[in-house]
N, C-alpha and C. Protein backbone atom coordinates (compact mmCIF):
# COMPACT_ATOMS: atom_id res chain seq x y z
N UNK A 1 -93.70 -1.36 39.23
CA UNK A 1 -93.40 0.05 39.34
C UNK A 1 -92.19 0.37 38.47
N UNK A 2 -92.56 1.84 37.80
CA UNK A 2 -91.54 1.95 36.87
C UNK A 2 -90.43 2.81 37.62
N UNK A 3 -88.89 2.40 36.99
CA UNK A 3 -87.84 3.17 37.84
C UNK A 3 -87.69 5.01 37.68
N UNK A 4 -87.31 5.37 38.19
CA UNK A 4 -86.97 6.93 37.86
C UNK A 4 -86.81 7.22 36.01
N UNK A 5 -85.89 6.82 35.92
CA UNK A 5 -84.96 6.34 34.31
C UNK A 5 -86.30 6.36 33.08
N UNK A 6 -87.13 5.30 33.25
CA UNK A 6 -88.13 4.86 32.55
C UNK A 6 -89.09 5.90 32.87
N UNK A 7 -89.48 6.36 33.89
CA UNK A 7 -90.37 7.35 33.85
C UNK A 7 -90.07 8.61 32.97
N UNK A 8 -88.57 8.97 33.21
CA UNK A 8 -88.04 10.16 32.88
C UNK A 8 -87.97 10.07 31.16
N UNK A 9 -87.90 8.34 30.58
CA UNK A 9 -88.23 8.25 29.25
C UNK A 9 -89.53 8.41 28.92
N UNK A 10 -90.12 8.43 29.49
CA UNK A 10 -91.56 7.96 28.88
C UNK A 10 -92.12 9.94 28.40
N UNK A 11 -91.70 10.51 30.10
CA UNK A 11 -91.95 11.81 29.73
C UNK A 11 -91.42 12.39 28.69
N UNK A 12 -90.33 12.01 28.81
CA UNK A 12 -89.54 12.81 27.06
C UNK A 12 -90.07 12.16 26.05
N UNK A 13 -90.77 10.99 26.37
CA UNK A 13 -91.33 10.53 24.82
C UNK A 13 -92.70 11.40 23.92
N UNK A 14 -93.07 11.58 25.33
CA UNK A 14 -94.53 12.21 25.49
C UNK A 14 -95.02 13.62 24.97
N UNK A 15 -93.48 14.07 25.77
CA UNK A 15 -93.50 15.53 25.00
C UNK A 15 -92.58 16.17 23.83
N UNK A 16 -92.05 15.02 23.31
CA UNK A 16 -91.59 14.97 21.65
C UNK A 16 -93.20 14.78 20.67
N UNK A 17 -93.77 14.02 21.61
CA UNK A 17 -95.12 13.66 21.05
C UNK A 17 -96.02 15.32 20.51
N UNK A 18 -95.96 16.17 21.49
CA UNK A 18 -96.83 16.73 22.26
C UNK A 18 -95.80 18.41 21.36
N UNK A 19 -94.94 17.88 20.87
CA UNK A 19 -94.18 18.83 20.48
C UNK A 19 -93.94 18.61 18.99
N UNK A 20 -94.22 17.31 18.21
CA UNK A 20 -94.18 17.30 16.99
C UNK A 20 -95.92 17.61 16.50
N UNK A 21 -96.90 17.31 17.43
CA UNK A 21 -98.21 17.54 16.81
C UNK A 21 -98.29 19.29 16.72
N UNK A 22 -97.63 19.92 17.74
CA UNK A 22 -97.78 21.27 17.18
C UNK A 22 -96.95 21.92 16.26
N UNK A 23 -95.97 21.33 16.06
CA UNK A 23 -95.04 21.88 14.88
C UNK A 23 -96.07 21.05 13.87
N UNK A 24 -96.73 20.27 13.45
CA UNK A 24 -97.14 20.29 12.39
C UNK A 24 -98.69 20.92 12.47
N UNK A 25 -99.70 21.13 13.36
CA UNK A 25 -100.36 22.19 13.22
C UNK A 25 -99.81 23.77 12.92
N UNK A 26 -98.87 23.81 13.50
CA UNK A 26 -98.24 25.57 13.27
C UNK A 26 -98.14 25.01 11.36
N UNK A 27 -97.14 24.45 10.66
CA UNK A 27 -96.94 24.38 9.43
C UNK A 27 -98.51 24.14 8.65
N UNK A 28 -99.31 23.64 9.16
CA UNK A 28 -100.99 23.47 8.41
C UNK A 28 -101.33 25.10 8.71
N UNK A 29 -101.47 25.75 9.70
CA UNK A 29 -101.82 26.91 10.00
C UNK A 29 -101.16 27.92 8.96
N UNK A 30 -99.94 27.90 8.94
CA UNK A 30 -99.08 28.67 7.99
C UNK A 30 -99.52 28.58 6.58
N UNK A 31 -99.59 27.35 6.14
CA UNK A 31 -99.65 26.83 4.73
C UNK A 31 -101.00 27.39 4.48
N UNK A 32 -101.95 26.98 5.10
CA UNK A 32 -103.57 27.37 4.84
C UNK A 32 -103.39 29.07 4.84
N UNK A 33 -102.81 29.74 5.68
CA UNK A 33 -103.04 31.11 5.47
C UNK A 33 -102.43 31.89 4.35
N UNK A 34 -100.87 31.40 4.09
CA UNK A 34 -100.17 32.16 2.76
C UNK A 34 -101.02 31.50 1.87
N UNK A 35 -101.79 30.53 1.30
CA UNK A 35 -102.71 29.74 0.27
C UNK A 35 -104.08 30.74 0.08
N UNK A 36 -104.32 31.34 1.75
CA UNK A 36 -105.33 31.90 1.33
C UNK A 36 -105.15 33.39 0.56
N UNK A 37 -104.04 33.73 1.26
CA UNK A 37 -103.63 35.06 0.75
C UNK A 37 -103.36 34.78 -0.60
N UNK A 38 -103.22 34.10 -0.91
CA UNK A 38 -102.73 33.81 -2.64
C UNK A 38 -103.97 33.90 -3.47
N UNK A 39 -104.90 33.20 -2.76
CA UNK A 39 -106.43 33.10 -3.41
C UNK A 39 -107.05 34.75 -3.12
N UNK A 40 -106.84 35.37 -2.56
CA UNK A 40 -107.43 36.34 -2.06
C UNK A 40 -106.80 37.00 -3.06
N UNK A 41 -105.25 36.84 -3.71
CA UNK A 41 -104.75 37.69 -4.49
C UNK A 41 -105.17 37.72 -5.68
N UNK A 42 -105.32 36.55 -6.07
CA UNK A 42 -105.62 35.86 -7.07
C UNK A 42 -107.32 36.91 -7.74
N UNK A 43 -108.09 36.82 -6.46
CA UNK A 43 -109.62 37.04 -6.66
C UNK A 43 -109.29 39.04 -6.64
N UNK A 44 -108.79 39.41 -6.43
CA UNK A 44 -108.87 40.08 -5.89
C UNK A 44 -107.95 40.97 -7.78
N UNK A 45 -106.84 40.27 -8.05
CA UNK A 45 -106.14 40.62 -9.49
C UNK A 45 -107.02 40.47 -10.76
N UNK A 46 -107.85 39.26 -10.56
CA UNK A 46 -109.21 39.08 -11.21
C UNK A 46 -110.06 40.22 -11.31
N UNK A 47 -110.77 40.64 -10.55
CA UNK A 47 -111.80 41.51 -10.60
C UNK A 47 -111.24 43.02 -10.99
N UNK A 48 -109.90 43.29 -10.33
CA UNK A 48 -109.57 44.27 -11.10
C UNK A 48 -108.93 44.36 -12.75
N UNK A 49 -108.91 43.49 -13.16
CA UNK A 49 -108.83 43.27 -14.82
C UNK A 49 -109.80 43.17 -15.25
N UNK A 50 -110.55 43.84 -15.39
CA UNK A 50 -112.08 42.87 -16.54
C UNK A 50 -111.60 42.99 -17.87
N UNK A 51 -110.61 43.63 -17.97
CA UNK A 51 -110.60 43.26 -19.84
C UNK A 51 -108.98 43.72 -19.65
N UNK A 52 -107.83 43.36 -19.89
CA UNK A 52 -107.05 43.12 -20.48
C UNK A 52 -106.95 43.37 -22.23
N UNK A 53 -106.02 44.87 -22.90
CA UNK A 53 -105.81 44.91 -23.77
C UNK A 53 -104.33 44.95 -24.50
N UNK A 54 -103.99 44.22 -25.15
CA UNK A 54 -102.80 44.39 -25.42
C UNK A 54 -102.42 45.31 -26.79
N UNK A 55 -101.28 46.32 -26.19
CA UNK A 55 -101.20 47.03 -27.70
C UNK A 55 -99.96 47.07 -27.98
N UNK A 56 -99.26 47.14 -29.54
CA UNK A 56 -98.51 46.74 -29.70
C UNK A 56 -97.79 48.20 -30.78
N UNK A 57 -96.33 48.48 -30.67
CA UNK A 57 -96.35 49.63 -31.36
C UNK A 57 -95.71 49.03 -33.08
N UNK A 58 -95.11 47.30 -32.76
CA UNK A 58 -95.35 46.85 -34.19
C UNK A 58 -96.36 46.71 -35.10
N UNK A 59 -95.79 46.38 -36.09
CA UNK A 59 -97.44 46.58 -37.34
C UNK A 59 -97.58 45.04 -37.46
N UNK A 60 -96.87 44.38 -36.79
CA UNK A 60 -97.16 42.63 -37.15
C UNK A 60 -97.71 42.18 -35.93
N UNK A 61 -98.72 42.95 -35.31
CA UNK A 61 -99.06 42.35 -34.13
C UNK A 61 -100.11 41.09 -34.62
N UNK A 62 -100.62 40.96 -35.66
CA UNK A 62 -101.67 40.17 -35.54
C UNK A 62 -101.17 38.98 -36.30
N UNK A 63 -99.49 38.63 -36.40
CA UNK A 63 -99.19 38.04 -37.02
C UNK A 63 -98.07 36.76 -36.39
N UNK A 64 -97.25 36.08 -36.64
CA UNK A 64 -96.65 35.30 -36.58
C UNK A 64 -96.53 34.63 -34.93
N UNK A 65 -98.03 34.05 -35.31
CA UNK A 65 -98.59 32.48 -34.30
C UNK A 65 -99.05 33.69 -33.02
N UNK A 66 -99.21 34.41 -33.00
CA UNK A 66 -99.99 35.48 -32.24
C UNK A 66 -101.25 35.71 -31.84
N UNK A 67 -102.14 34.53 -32.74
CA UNK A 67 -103.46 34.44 -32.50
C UNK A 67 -104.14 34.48 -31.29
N UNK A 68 -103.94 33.68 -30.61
CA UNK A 68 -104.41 33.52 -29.47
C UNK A 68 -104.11 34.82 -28.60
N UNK A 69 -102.64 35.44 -28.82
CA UNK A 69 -102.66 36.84 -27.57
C UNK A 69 -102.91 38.25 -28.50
N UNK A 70 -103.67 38.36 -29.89
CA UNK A 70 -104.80 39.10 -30.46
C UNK A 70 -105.40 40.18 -29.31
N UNK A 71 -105.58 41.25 -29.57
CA UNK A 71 -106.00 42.34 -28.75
C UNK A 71 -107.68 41.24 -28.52
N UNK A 72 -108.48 40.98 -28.86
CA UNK A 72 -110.12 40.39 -28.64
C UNK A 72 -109.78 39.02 -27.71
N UNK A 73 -108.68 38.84 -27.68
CA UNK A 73 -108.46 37.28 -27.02
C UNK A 73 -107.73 37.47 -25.58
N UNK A 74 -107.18 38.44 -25.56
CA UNK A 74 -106.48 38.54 -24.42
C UNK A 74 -107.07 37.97 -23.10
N UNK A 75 -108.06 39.12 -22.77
CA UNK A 75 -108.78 38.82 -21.61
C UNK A 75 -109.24 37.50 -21.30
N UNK A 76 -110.03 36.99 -22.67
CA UNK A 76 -109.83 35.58 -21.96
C UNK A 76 -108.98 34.33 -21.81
N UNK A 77 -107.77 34.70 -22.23
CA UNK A 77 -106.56 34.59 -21.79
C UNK A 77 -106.37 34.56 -20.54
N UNK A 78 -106.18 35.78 -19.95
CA UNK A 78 -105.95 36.19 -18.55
C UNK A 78 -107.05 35.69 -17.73
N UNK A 79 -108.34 35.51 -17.96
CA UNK A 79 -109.40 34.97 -16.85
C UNK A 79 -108.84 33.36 -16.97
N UNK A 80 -108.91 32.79 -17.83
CA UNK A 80 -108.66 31.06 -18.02
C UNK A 80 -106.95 30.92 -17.26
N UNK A 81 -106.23 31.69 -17.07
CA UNK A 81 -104.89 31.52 -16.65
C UNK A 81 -104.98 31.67 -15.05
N UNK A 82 -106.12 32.96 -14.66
CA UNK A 82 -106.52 32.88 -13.52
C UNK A 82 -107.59 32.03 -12.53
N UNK A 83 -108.39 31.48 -13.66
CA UNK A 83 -109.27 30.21 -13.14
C UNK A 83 -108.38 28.88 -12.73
N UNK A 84 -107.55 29.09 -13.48
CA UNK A 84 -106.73 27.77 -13.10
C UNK A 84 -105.92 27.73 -12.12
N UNK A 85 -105.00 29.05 -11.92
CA UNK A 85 -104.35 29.01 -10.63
C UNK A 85 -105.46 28.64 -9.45
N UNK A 86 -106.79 29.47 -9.56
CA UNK A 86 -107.42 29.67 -8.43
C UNK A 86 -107.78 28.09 -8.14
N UNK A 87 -108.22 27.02 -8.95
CA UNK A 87 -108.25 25.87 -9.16
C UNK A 87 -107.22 25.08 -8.10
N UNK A 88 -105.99 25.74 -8.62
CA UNK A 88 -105.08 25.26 -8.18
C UNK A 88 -105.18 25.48 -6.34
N UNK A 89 -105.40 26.53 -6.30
CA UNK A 89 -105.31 27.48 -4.64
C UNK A 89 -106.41 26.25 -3.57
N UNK A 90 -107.51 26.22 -4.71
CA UNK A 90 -108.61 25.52 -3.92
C UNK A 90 -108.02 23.91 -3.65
N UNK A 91 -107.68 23.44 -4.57
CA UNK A 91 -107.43 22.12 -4.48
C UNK A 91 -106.58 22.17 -3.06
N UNK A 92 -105.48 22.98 -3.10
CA UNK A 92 -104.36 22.64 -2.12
C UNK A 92 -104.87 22.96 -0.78
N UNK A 93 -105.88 24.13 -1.12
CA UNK A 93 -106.77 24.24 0.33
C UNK A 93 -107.24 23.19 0.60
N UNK A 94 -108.04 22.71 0.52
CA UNK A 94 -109.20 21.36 0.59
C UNK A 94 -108.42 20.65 1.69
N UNK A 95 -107.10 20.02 0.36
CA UNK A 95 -106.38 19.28 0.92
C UNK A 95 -105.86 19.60 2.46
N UNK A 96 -105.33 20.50 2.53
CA UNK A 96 -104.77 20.64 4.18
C UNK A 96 -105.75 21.06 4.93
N UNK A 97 -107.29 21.34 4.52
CA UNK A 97 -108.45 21.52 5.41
C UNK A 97 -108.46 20.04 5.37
N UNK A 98 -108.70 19.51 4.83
CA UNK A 98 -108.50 17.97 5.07
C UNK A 98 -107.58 17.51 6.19
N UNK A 99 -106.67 17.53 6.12
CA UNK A 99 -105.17 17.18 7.04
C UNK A 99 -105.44 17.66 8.14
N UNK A 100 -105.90 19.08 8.58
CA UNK A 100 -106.23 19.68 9.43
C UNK A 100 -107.07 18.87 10.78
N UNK A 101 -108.42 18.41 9.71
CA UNK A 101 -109.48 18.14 10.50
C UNK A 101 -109.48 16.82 10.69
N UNK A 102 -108.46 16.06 10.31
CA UNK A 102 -107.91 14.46 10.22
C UNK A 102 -107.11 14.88 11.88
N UNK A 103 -106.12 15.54 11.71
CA UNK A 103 -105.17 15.83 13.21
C UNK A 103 -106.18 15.91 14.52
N UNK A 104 -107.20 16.99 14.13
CA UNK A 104 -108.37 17.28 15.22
C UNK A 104 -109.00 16.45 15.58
N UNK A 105 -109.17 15.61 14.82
CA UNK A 105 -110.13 14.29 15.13
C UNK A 105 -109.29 13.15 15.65
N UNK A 106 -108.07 13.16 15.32
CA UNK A 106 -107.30 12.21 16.15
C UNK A 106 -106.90 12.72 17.63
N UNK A 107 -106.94 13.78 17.28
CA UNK A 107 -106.73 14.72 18.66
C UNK A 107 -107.89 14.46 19.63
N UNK A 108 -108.76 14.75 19.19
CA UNK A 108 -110.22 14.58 19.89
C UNK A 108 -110.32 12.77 20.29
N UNK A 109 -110.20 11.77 19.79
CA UNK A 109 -110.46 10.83 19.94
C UNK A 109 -108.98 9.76 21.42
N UNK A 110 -108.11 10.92 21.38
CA UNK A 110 -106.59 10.42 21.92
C UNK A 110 -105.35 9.58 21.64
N UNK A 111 -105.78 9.41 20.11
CA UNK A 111 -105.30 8.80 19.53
C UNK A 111 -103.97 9.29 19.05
N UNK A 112 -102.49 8.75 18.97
CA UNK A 112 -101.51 9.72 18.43
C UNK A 112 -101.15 10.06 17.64
């Protein structure tokens, strides 16, 4: 039989336990939602650009190493700059949908 002392540790162990698994679900919860809002921004800044034009009130716009940000190039400029963030958005999602459903399943199984 365990003494008062040892019991009274075990409980505080239990619910440090019981208190670090939800501080790190609350931070997965958080992270996944500002990520999504980012993607949502992301999709959402996308579709309202379909073409991107840049105009310039110099007369050397088409000149010195400028090629690429050319009034005909822009836009796809701006879509390839936005595919990649979104790239980016998804990957980091995945990942903590990953992490997520790793916690749940340890959760589910009783494992700590």
């Amino acid at each position: 039989m365990k003494t008062i002392d040892e019991q009274l540790a075990e409980i505080l162990r239990r619910s440090d336990g019981v208190k670090e698994k939800w501080a790190l679900r609350r931070k997965i919860t958080r992270d996944l939602i500002s990520l999504s809002f980012c993607a949502v921004l992301l999709l959402v800044t996308g579709l309202l650009i379909p073409r991107v034009e840049m105009t310039s009130s110099f007369g050397t716009a088409g000149s010195y190493g400028s090629l690429i940000l050319g009034t005909a190039y822009t836009g796809y400029v701006v879509i390839g700059v936005f595919a990649f963030l979104a790239g980016i958005c998804v990957t980091v999602l995945s990942q903590h949908y990953r992490k997520w459903k790793e916690l749940n399943r340890k959760e589910e199984d009783g494992r700590p």
